[in-house]
Protein backbone atom coordinates (compact mmCIF):
# COMPACT_ATOMS: atom_id res chain seq x y z
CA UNK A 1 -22.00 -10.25 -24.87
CA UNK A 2 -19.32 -7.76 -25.26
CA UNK A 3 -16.29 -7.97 -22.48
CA UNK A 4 -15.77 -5.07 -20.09
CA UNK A 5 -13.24 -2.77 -20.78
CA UNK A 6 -11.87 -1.57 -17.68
CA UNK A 7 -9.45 1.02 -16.94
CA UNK A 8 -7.07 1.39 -13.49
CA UNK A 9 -5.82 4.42 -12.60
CA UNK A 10 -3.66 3.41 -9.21
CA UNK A 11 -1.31 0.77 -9.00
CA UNK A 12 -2.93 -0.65 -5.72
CA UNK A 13 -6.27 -1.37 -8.10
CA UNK A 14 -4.57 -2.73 -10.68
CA UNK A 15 -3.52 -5.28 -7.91
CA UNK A 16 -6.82 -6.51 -6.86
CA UNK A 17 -8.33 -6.75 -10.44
CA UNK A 18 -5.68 -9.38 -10.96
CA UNK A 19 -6.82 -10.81 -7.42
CA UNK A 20 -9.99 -11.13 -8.64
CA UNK A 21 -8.61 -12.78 -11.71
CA UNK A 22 -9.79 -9.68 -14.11
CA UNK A 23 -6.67 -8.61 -15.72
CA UNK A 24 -7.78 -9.71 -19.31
CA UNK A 25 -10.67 -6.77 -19.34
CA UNK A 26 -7.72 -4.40 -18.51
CA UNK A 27 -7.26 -2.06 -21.31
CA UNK A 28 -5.12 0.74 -19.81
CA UNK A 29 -3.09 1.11 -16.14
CA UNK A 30 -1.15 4.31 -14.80
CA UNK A 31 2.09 4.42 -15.58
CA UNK A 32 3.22 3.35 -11.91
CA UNK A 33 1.19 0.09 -11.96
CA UNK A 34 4.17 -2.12 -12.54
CA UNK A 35 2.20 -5.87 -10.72
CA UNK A 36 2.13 -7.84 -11.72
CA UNK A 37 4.81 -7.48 -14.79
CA UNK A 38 4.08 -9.44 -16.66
CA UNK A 39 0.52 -8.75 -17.51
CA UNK A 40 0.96 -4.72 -17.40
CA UNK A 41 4.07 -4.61 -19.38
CA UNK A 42 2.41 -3.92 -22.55
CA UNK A 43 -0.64 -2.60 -21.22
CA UNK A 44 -1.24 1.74 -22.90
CA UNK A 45 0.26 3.83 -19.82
CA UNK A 46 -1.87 6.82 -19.44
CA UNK A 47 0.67 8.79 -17.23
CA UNK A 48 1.39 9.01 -13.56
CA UNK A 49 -1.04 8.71 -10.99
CA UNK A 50 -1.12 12.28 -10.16
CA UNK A 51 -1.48 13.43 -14.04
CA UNK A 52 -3.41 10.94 -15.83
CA UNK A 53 -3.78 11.88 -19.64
CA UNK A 54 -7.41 12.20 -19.52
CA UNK A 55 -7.77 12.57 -23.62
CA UNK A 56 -5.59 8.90 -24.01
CA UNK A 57 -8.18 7.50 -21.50
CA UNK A 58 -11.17 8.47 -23.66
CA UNK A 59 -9.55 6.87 -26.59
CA UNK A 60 -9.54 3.38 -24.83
CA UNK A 61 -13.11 4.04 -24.51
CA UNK A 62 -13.28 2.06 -20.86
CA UNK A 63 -16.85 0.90 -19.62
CA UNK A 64 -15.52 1.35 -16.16
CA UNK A 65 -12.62 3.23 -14.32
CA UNK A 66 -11.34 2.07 -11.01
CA UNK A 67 -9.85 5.36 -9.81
CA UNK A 68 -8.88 6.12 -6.11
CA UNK A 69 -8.48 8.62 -3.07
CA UNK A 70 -5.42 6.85 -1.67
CA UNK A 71 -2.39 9.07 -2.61
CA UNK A 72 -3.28 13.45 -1.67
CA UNK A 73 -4.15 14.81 -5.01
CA UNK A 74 -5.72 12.21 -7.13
CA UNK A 75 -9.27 13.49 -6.65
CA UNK A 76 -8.67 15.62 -9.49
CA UNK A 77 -8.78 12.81 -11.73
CA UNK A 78 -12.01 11.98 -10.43
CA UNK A 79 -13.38 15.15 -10.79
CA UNK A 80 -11.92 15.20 -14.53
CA UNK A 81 -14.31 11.53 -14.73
CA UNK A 82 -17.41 13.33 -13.23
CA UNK A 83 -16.79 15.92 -15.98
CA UNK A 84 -16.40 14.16 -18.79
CA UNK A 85 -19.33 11.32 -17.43
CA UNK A 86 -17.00 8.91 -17.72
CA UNK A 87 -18.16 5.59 -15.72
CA UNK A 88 -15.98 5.33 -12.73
CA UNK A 89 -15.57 3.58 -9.43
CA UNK A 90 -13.92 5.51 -6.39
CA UNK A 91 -11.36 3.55 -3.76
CA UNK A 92 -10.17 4.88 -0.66
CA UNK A 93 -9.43 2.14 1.90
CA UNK A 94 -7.50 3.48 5.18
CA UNK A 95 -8.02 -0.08 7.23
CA UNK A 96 -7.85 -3.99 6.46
CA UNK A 97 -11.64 -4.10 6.88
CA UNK A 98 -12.05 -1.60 4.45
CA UNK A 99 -9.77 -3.29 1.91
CA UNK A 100 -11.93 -6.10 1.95
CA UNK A 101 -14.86 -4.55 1.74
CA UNK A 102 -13.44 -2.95 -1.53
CA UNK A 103 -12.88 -6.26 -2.99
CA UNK A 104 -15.81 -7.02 -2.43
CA UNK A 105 -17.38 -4.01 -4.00
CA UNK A 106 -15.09 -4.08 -6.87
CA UNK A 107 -15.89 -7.86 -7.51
CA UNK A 108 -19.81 -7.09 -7.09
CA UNK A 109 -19.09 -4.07 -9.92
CA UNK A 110 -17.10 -6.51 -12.10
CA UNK A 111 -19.49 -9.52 -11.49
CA UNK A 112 -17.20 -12.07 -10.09
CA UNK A 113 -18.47 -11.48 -6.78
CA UNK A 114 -17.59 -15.49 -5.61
CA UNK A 115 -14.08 -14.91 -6.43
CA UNK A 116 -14.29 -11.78 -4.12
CA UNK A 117 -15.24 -13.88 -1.61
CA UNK A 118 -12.53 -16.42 -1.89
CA UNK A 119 -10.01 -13.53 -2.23
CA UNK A 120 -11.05 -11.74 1.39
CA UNK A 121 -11.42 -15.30 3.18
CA UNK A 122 -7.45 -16.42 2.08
CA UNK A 123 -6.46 -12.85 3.10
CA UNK A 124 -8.07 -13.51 6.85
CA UNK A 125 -6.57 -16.51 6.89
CA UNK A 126 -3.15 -15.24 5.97
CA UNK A 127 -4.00 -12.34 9.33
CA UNK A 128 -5.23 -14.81 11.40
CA UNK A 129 -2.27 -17.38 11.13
CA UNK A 130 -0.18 -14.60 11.45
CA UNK A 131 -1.91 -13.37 14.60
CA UNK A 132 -1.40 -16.39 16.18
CA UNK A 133 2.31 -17.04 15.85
CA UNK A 134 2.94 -13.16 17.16
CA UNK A 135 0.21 -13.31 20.01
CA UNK A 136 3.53 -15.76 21.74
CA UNK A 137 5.28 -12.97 21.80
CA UNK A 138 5.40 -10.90 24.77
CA UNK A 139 7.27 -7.51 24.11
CA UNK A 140 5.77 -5.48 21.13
CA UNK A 141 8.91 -3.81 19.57
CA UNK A 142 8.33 -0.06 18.37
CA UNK A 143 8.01 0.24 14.41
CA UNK A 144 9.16 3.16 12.39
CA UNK A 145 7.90 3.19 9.11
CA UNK A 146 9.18 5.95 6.77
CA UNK A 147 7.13 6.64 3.22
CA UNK A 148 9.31 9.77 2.18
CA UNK A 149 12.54 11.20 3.78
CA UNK A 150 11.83 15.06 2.98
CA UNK A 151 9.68 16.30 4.78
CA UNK A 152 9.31 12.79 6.46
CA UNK A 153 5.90 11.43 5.79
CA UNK A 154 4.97 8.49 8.28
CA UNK A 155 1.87 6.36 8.42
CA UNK A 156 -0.82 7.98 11.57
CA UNK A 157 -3.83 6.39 13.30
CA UNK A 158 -5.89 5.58 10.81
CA UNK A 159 -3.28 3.87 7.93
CA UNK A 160 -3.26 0.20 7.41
CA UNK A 161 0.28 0.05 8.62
CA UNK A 162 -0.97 0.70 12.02
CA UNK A 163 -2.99 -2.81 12.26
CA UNK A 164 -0.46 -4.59 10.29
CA UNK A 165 2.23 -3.25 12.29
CA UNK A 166 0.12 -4.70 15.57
CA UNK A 167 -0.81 -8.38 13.46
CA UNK A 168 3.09 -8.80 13.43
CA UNK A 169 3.54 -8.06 16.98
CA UNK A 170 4.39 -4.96 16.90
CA UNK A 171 2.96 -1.02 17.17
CA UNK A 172 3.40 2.01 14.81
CA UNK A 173 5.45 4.88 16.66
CA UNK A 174 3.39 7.24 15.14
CA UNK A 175 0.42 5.29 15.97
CA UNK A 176 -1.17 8.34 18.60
CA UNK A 177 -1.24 10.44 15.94
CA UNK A 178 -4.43 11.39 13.84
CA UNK A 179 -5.25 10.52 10.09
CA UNK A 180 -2.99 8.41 8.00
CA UNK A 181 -0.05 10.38 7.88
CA UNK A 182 2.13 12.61 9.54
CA UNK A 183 4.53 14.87 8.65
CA UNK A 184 7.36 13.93 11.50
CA UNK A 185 10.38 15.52 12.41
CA UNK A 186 13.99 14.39 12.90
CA UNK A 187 14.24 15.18 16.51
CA UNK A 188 10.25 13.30 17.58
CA UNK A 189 11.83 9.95 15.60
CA UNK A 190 14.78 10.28 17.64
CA UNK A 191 12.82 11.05 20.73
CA UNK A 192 10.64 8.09 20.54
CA UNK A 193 13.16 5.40 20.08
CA UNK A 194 12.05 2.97 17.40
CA UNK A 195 13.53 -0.39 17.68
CA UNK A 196 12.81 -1.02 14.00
CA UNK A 197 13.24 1.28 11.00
CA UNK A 198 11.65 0.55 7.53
CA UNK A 199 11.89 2.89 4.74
CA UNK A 200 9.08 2.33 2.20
CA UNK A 201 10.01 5.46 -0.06
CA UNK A 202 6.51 5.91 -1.89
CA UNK A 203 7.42 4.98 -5.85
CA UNK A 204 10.94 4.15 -5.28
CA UNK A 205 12.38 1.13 -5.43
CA UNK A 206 13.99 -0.73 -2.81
CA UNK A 207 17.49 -0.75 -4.75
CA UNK A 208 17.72 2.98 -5.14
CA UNK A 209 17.65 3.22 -0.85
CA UNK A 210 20.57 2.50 1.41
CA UNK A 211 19.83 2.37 5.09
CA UNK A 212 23.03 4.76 5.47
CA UNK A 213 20.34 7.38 4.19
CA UNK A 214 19.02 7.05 7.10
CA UNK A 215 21.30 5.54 9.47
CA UNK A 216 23.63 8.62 8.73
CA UNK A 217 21.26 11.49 10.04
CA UNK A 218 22.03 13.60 12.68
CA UNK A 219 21.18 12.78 15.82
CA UNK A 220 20.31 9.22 14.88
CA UNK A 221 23.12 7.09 15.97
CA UNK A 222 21.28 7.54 19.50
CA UNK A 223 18.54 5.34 18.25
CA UNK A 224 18.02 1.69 19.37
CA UNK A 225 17.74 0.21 15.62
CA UNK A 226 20.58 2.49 14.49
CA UNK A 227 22.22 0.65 17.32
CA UNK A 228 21.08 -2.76 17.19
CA UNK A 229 20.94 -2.87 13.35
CA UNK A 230 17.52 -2.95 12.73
CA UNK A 231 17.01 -0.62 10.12
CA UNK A 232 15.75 -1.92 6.81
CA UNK A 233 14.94 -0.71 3.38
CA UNK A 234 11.64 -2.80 2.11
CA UNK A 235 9.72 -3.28 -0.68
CA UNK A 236 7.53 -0.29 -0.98
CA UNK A 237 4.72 -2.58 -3.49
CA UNK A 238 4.13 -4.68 -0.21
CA UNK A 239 3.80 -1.90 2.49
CA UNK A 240 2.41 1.29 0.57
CA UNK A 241 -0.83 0.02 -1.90
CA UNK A 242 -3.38 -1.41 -0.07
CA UNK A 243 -4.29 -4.30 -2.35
CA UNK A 244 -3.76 -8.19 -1.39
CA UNK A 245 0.44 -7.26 -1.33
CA UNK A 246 0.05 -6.13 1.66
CA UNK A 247 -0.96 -9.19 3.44
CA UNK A 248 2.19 -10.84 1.46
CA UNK A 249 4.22 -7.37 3.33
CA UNK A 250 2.52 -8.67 6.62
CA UNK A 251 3.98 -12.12 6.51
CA UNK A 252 7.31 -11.19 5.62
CA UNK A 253 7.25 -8.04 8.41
CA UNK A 254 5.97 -11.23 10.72
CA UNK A 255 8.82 -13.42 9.69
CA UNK A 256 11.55 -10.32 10.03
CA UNK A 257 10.58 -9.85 13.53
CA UNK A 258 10.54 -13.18 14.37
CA UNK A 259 13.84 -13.94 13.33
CA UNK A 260 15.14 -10.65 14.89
CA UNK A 261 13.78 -11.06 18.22
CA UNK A 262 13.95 -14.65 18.58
């Protein structure tokens, strides 16, 4: 029987086919899939999420594409699959349930649906020992999470940042707001007094982003983690693709809290 050749076109899939132990049918990734390295290193980039190279994708002749909804303006890509009757799978996840349930799907589709299984039950394991520990704690400090500085993009009701921000103990200031993100201004951050501050900058890397880029804002010395030092610059890979790395971005959120408010 001739292997699968499967092509991902979003970094976050790319993630759970190696999850699901799949990487070796992986013919082709986006040119932002960059986890794990070593197996995507040498992998045919077919261009950014946002612009895949649809003609280099037909040349890899892929039995399946794992495409997704989960960044505004990839569902031209799918459309560009529908057109050209290319086999595809569509992604979209907005919760933790619904990143499970794509692993499973995705397994199912692949046919390594036990692994799937094993996959979701150590990620609710990792959630519930998590729970557990924060549940002790009785104030739930205020989380600011930041995806892009200008205009600022933050995650709304129905992101996977808002549950993960609660599993850790703590609750998304943008949280009352509808969809999964919102398009903030300086002076409603300011007003609602986070007492954390994470910058996840969408596609850049932690190194490129100083907390004084933040920090430095107008207006913003008046906020309680500009005061108490509680701003932080995190890995985007383990807060912005919902894949299993964001479980690992739950533990370590967990464990920064912890140590902060202990």
């Amino acid at each position: 029987m001739t292997k699968q050749r499967i092509v991902s076109i979003c970094p976050s899939n790319t993630e759970l086919l190696d999850a699901l132990g799949l990487m070796d049918l992986v013919v082709g990734v986006d040119d932002y899939s960059d986890w794990p390295a070593e197996k995507v290193k040498d992998l045919p980039k077919l261009g950014p999420d946002l612009n895949i190279n649809m003609d280099r994708l037909q040349e890899l002749q892929p039995d399946l594409v794992i495409a997704s909804l989960s960044v505004p303006g990839m569902e031209k890509n799918v459309e560009r699959l529908q057109e050209l009757n290319i086999p595809h799978l569509v992604l979209n996840p907005k919760s933790i349930e619904e990143i499970y349930a794509d692993i499973v799907t995705l397994g199912n589709v692949c046919g390594v649906p036990e692994r799937a299984g094993q996959v979701v039950a150590e990620l609710q394991a990792k959630v519930a020992r998590v729970q557990e520990k924060a549940a002790a704690r009785k104030h739930a400090p205020k989380l600011y999470w930041e995806w892009w500085p200008r205009p600022i993009f933050t995650p709304g009701a129905l992101n996977w940042l808002t549950p993960i921000s609660e599993l850790a103990g703590g609750s998304n200031l943008f949280a009352d707001k509808p969809g999964d993100s919102y398009t903030a201004t300086h002076e409603e951050v300011i007003e609602r007094a986070p007492d954390f501050m994470f910058a996840v900058w969408c596609g850049v890397h932690a190194d490129k982003v100083k907390t004084s880029m933040i920090t430095e804002r107008a207006g913003y010395a008046a906020i309680p983690a500009v005061q108490n030092g509680r701003v932080y610059v995190l890995e985007e890979g383990l807060y912005c693709r919902p894949s299993q790395r964001l479980f690992q971005g739950l533990e370590e959120l967990a464990e920064l809290l912890d140590t902060e408010l202990s």
